[in-house]
Protein backbone atom coordinates (compact mmCIF):
# COMPACT_ATOMS: atom_id res chain seq x y z
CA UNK A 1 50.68 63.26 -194.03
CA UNK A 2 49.00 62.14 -190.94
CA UNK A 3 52.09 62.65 -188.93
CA UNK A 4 52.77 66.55 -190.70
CA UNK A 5 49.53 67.24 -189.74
CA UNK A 6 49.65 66.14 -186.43
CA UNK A 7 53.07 67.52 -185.67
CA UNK A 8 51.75 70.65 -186.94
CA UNK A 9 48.64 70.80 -184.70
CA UNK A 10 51.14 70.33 -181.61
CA UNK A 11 52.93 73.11 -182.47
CA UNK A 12 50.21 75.46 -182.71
CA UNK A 13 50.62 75.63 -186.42
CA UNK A 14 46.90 76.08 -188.50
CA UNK A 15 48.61 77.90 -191.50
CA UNK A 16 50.25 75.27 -193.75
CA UNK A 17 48.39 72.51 -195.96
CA UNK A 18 50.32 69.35 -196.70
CA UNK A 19 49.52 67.92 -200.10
CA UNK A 20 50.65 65.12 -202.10
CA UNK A 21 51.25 65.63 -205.55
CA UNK A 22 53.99 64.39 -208.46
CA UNK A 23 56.86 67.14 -208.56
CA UNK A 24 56.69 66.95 -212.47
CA UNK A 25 53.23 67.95 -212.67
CA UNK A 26 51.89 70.57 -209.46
CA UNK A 27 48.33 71.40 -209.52
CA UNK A 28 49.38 74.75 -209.05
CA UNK A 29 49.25 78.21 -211.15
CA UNK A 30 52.31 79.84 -211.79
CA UNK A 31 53.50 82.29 -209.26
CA UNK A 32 51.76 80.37 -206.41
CA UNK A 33 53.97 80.87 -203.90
CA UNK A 34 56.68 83.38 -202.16
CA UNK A 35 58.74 80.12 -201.45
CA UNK A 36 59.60 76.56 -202.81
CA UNK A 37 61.05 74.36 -200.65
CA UNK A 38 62.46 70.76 -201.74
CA UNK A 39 64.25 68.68 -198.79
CA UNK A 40 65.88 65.49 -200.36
CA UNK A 41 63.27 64.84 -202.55
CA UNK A 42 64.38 66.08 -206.23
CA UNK A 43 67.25 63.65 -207.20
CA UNK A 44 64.01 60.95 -206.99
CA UNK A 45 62.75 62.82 -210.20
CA UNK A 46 62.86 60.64 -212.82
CA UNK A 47 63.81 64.26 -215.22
CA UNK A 48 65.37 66.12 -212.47
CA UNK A 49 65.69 69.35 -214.82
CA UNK A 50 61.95 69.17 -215.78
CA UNK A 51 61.89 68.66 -211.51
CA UNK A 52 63.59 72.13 -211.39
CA UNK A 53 61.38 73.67 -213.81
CA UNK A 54 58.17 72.68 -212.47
CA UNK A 55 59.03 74.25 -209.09
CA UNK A 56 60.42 77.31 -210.36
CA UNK A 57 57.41 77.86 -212.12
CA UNK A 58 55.45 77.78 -208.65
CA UNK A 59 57.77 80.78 -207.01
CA UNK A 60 56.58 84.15 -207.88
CA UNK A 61 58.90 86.76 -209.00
CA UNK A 62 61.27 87.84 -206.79
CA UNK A 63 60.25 84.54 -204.44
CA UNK A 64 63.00 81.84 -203.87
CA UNK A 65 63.54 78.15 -204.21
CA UNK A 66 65.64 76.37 -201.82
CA UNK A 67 66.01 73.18 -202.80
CA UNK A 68 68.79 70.61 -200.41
CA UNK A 69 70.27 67.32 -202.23
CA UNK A 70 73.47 64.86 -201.75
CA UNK A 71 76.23 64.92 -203.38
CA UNK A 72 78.62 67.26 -205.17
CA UNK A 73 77.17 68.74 -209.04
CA UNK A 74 73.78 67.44 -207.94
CA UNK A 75 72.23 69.83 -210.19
CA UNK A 76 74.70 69.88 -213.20
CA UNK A 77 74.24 71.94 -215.30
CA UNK A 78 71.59 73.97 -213.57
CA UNK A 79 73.49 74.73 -210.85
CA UNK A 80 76.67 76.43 -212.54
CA UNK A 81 76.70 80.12 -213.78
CA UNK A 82 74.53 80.42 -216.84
CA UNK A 83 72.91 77.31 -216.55
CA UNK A 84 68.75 76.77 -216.70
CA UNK A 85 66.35 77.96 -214.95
């Protein structure tokens, strides 16, 4: 976080908080935030669906998640029509 922080300083950037925290469990309320934003991080889950549900219940409605991951079906079955949210 050190780095973030300092990166973020450089930049002119006094905004943004950097927190550490365990993706099943956010000390957040629901609705928290306009966006969610997960960068390679998810498919280290242990539950990756319970992942996905924890973070969706930080976005407020109408808000969006953006989530990035390798490989193809990463997100089976969440990510095809119908599937969880």
């Amino acid at each position: 976080m050190k780095r973030a922080r300092s990166k973020a300083r450089a930049r002119g950037i006094h905004n943004v908080d950097f927190q550490i925290g365990d993706m099943g469990d956010l000390a957040f309320a629901d609705g928290s935030f306009d966006v969610v934003i997960s960068a390679y991080s998810i498919f280290f889950a242990p539950d990756m669906v319970a992942a996905l549900r924890e973070l969706w219940r930080l976005v407020r409605t109408g808000g969006q998640l953006a989530i990035t991951a390798w490989g193809q079906n990463a997100f089976e079955p969440a990510c095809r029509p119908g599937g969880e949210r």
